[in-house]
N, C-alpha and C. Protein backbone atom coordinates (compact mmCIF):
# COMPACT_ATOMS: atom_id res chain seq x y z
N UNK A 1 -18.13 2.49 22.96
CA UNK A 1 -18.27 1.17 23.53
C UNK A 1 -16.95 0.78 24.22
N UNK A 2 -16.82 0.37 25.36
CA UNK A 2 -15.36 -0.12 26.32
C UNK A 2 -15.12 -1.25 25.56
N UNK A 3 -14.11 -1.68 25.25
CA UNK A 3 -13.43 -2.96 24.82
C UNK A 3 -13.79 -4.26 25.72
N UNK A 4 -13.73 -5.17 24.99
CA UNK A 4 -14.06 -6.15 26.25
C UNK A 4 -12.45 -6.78 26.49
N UNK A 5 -11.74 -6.77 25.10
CA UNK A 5 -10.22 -7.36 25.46
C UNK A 5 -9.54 -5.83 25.11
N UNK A 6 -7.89 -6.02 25.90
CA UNK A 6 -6.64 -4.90 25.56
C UNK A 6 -5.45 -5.46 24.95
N UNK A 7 -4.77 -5.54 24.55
CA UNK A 7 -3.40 -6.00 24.41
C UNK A 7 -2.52 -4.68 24.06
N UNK A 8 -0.88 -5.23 24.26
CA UNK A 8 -0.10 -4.26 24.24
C UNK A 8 1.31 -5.17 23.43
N UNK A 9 1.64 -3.70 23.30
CA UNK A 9 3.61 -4.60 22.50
C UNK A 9 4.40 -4.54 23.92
N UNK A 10 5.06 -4.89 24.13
CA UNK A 10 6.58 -4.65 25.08
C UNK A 10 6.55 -3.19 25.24
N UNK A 11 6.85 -2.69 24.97
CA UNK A 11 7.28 -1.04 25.27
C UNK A 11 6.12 -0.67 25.39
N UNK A 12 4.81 -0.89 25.02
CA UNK A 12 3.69 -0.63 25.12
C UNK A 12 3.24 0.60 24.21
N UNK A 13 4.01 1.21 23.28
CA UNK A 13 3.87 1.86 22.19
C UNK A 13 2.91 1.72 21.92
N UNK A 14 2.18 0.54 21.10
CA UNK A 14 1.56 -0.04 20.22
C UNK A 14 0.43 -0.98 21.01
N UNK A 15 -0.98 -0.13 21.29
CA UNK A 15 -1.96 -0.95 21.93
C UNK A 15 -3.62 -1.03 21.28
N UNK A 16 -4.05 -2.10 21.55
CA UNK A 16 -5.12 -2.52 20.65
C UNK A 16 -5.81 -2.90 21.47
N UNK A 17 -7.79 -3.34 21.26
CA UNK A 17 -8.66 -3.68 22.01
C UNK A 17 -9.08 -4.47 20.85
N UNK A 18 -10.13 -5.09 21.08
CA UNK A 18 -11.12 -5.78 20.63
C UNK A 18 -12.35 -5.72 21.52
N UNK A 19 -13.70 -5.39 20.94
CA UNK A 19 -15.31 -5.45 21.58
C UNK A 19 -16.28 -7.18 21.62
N UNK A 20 -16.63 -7.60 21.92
CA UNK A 20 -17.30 -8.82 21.62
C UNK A 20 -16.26 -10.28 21.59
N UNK A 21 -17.20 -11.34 21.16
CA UNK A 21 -16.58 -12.58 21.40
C UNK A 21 -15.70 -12.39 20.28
N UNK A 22 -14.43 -13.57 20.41
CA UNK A 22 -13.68 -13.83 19.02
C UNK A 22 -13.99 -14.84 18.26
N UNK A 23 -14.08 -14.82 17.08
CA UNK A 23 -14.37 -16.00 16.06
C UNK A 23 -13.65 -17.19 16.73
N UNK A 24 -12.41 -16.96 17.22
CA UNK A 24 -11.48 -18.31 17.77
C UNK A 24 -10.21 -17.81 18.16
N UNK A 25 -9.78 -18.75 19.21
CA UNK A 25 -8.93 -18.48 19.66
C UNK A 25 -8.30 -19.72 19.53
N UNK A 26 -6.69 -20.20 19.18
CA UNK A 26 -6.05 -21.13 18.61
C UNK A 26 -4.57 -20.78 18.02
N UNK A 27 -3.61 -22.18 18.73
CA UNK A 27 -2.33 -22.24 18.54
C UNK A 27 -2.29 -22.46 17.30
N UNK A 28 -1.13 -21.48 16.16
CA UNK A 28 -0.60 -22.00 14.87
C UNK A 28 0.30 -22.79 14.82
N UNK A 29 0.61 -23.92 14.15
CA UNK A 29 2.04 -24.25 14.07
C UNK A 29 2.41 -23.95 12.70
N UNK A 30 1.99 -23.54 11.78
CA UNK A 30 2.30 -23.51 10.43
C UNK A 30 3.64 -22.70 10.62
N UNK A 31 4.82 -23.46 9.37
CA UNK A 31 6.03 -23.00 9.28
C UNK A 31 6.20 -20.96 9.53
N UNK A 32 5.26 -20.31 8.79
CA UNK A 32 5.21 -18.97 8.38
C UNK A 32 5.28 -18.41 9.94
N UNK A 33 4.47 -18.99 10.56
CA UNK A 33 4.23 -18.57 12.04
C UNK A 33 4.86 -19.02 13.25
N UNK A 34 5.73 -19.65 12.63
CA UNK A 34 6.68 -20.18 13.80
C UNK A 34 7.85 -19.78 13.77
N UNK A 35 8.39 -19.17 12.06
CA UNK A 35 9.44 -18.72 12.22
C UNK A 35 9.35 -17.45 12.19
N UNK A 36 7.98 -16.64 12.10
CA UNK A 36 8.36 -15.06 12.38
C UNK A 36 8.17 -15.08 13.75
N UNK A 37 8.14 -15.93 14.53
CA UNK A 37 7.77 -15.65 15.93
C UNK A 37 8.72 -16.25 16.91
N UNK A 38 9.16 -16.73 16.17
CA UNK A 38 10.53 -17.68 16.79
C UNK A 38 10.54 -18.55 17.98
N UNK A 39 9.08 -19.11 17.53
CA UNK A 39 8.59 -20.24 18.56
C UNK A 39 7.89 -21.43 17.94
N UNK A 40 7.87 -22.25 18.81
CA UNK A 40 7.17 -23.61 18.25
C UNK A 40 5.52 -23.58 18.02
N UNK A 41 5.38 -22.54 18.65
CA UNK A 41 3.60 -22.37 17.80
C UNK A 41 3.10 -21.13 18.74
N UNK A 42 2.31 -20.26 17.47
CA UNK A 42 1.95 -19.11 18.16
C UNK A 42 0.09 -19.05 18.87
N UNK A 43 -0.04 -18.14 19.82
CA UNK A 43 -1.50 -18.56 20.31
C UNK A 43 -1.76 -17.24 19.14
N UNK A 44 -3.51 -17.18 18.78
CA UNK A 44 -3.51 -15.94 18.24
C UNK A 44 -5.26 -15.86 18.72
N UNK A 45 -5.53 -14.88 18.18
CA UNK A 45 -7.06 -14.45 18.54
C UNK A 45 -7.53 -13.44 17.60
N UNK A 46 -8.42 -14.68 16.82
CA UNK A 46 -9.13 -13.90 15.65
C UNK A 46 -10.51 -13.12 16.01
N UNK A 47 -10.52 -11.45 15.34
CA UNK A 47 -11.73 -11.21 15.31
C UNK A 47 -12.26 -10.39 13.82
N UNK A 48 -13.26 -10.29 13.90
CA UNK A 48 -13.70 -9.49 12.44
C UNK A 48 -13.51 -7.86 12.39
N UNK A 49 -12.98 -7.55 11.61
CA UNK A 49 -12.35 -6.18 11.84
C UNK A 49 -13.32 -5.43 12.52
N UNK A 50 -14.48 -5.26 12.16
CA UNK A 50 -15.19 -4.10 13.02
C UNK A 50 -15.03 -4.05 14.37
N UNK A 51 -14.69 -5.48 15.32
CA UNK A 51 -14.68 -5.69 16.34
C UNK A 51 -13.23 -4.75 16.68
N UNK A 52 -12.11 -4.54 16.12
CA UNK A 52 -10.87 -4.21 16.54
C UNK A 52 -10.44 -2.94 16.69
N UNK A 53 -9.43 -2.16 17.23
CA UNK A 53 -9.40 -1.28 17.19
C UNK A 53 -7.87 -0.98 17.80
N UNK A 54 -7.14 -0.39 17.02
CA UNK A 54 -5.72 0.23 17.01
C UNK A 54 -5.93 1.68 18.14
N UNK A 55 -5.38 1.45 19.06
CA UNK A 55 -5.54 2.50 20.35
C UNK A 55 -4.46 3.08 19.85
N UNK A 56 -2.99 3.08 19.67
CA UNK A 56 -2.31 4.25 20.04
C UNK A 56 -1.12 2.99 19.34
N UNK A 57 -0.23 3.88 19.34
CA UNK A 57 0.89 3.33 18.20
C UNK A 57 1.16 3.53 16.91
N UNK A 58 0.18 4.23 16.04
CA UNK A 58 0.00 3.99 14.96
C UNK A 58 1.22 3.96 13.75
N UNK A 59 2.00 5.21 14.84
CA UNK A 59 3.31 5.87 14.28
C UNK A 59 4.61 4.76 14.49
N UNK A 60 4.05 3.70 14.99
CA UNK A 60 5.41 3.03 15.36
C UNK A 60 4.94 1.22 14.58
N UNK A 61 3.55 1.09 14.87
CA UNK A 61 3.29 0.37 14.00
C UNK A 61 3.77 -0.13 12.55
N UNK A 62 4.54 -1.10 12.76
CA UNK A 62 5.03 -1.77 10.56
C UNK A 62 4.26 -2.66 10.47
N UNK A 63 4.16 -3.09 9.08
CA UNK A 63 3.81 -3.93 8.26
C UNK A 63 4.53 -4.92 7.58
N UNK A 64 4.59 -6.00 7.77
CA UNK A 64 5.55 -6.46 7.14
C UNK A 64 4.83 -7.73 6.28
N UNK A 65 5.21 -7.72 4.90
CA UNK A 65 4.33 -8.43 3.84
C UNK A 65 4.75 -9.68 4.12
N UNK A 66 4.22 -11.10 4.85
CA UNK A 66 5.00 -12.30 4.76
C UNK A 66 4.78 -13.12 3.67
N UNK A 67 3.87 -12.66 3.13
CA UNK A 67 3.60 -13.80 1.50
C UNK A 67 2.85 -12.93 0.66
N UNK A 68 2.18 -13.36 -0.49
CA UNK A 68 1.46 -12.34 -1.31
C UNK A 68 0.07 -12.20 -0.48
N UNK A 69 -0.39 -12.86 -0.15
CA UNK A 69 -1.59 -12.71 0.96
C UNK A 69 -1.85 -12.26 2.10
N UNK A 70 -0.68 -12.53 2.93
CA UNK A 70 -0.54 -11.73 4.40
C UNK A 70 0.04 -10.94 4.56
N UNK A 71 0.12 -10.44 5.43
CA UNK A 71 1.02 -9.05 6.11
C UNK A 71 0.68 -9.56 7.98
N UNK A 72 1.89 -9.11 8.56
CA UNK A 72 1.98 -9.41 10.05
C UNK A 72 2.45 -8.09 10.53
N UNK A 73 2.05 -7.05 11.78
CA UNK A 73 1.93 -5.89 12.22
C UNK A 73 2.82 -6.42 13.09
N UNK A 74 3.36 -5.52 13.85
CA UNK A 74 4.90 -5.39 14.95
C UNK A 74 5.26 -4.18 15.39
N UNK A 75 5.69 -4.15 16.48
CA UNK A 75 6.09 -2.26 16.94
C UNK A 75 7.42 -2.45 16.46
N UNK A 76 7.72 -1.27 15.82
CA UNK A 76 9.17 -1.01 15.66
C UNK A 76 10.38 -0.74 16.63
N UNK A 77 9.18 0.00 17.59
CA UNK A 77 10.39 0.23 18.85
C UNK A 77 10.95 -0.61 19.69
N UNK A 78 9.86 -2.05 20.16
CA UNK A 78 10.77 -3.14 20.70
C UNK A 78 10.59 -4.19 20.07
N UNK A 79 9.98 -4.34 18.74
CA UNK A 79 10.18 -5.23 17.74
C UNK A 79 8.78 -6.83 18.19
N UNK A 80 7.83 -5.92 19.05
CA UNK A 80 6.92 -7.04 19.54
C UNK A 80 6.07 -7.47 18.20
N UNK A 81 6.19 -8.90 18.06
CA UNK A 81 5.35 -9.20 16.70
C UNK A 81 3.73 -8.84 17.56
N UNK A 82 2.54 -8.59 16.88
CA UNK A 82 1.47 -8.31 17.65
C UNK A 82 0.37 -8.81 16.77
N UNK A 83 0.02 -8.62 15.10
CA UNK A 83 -1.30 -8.73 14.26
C UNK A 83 -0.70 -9.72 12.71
N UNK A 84 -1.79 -9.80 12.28
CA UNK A 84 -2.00 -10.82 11.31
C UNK A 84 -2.91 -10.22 10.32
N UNK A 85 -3.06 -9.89 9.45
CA UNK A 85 -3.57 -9.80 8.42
C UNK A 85 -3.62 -11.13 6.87
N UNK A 86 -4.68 -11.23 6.84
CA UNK A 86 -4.61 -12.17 5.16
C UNK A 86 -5.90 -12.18 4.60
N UNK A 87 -5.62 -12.31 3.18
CA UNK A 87 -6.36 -12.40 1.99
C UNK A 87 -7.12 -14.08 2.69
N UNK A 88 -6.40 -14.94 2.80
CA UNK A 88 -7.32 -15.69 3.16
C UNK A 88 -8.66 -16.09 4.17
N UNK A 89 -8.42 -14.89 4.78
CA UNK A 89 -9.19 -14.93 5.71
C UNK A 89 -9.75 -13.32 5.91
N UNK A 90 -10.47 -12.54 4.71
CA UNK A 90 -11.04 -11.47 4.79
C UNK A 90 -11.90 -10.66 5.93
N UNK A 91 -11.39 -9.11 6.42
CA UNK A 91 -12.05 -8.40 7.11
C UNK A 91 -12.45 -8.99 8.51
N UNK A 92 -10.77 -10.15 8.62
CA UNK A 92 -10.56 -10.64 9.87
C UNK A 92 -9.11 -10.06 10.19
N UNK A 93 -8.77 -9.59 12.00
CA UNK A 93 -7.60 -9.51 12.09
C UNK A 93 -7.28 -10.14 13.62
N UNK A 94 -6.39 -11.19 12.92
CA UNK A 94 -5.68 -11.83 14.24
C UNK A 94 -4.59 -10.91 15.19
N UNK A 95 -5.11 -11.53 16.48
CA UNK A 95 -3.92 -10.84 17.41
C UNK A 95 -2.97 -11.86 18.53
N UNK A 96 -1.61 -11.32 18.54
CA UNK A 96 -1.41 -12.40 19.49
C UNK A 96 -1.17 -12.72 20.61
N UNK A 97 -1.80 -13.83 21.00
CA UNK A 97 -2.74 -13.83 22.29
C UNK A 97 -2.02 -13.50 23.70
N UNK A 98 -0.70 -13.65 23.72
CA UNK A 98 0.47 -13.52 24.51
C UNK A 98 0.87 -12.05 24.68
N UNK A 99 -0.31 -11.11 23.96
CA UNK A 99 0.25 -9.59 23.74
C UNK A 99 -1.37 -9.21 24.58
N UNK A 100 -2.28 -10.25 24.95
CA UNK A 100 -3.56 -9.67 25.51
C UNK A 100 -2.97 -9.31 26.97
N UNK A 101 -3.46 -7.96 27.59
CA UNK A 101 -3.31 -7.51 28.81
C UNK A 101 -3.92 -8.75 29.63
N UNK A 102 -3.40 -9.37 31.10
CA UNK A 102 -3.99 -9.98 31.79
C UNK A 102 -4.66 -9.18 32.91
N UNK A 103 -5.33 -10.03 33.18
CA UNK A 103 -6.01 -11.21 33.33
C UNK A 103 -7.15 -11.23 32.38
N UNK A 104 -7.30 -12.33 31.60
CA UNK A 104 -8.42 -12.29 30.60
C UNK A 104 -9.23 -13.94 30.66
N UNK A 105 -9.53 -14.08 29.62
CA UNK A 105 -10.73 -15.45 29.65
C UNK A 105 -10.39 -16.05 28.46
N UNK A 106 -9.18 -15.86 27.09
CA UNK A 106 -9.09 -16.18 26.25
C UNK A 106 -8.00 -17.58 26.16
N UNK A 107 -8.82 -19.03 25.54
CA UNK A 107 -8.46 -20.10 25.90
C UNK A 107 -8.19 -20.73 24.70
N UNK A 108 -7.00 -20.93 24.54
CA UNK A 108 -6.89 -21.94 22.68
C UNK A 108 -7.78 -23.13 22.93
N UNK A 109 -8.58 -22.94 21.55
CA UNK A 109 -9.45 -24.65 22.22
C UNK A 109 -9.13 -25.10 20.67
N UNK A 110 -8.17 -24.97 19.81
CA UNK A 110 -7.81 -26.02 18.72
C UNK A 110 -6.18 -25.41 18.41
N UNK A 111 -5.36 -26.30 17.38
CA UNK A 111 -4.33 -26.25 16.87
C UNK A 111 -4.55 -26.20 15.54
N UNK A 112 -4.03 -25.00 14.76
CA UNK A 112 -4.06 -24.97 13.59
C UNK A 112 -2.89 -25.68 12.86
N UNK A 113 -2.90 -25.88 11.51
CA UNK A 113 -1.53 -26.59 10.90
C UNK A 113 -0.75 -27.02 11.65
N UNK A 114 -1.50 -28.13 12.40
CA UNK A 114 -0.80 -29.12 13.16
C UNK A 114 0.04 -30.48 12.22
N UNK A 115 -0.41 -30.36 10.71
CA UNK A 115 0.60 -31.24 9.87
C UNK A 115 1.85 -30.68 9.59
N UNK A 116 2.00 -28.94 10.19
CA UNK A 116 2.96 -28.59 9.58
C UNK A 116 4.17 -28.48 10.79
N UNK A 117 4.03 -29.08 11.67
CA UNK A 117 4.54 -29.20 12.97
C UNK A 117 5.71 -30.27 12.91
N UNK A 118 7.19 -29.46 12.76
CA UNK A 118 8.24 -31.18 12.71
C UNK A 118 8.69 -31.67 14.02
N UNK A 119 9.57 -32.64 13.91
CA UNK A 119 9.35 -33.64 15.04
C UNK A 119 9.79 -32.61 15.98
N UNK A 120 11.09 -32.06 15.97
CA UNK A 120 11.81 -31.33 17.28
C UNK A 120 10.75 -30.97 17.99
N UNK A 121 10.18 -30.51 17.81
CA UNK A 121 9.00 -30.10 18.70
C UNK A 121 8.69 -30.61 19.92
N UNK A 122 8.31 -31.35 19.70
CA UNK A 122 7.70 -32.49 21.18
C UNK A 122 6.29 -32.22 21.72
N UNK A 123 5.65 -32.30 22.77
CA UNK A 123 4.78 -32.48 23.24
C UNK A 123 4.24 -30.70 23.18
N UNK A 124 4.70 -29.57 22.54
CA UNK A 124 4.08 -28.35 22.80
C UNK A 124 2.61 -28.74 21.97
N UNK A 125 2.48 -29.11 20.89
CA UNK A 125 1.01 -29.56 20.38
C UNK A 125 0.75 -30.48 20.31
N UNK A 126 1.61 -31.76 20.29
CA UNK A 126 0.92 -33.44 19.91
C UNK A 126 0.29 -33.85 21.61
N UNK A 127 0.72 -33.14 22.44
CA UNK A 127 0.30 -33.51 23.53
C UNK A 127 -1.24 -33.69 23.46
């Protein structure tokens, strides 16, 4: 089956597809995700694992455990954060959305842990 989405890391090591619609597509602001990403809120794009698929990278691909529940995927070689894994959200894997090959159709239409958003911020989500 052709992918309907691609994404890639920076060096492009490390590339992934997804087949079918995504459960959602949506900015995080939660603390966990803002500071492994070192931004004021990350876009991501959830799908159910069967939909996903690890193209090439595998060898350069880490894991890195961010709490007892999650783990967040990253190429080692240029350090692109890229996947999401969690217990809370089973036999789903987020990707992030800024790593999808363009031109695509994928549109944040909500903000997650938008209480966890402090003031510095400004208008990137209260807008």
């Amino acid at each position: 089956m052709t992918p309907d989405y691609r994404g890639e890391c920076m060096c492009g090591a490390v590339q992934f597809s997804f087949t079918g619609q995504p459960r959602f597509v949506a900015d995080c602001t939660c603390a966990s995700c803002r500071k492994a990403h070192g931004a004021s809120a990350v876009g991501w794009v959830g799908v159910q694992n069967p939909q996903f698929s690890l193209d090439a990278g595998d060898e350069v691909l880490a894991w890195y455990q961010s709490s007892p529940a999650s783990r967040r995927g990253f190429c080692r070689s240029c350090g692109t954060r890229l996947l999401f894994q969690s217990q809370k959200w089973p036999g789903e894997t987020h990707m992030a959305l800024a790593c999808m090959t363009e031109p695509h159709d994928l549109v944040s239409t909500k903000v997650s842990f938008l209480e966890e958003l402090p003031e510095w911020v400004g208008v990137v989500a209260k807008g």
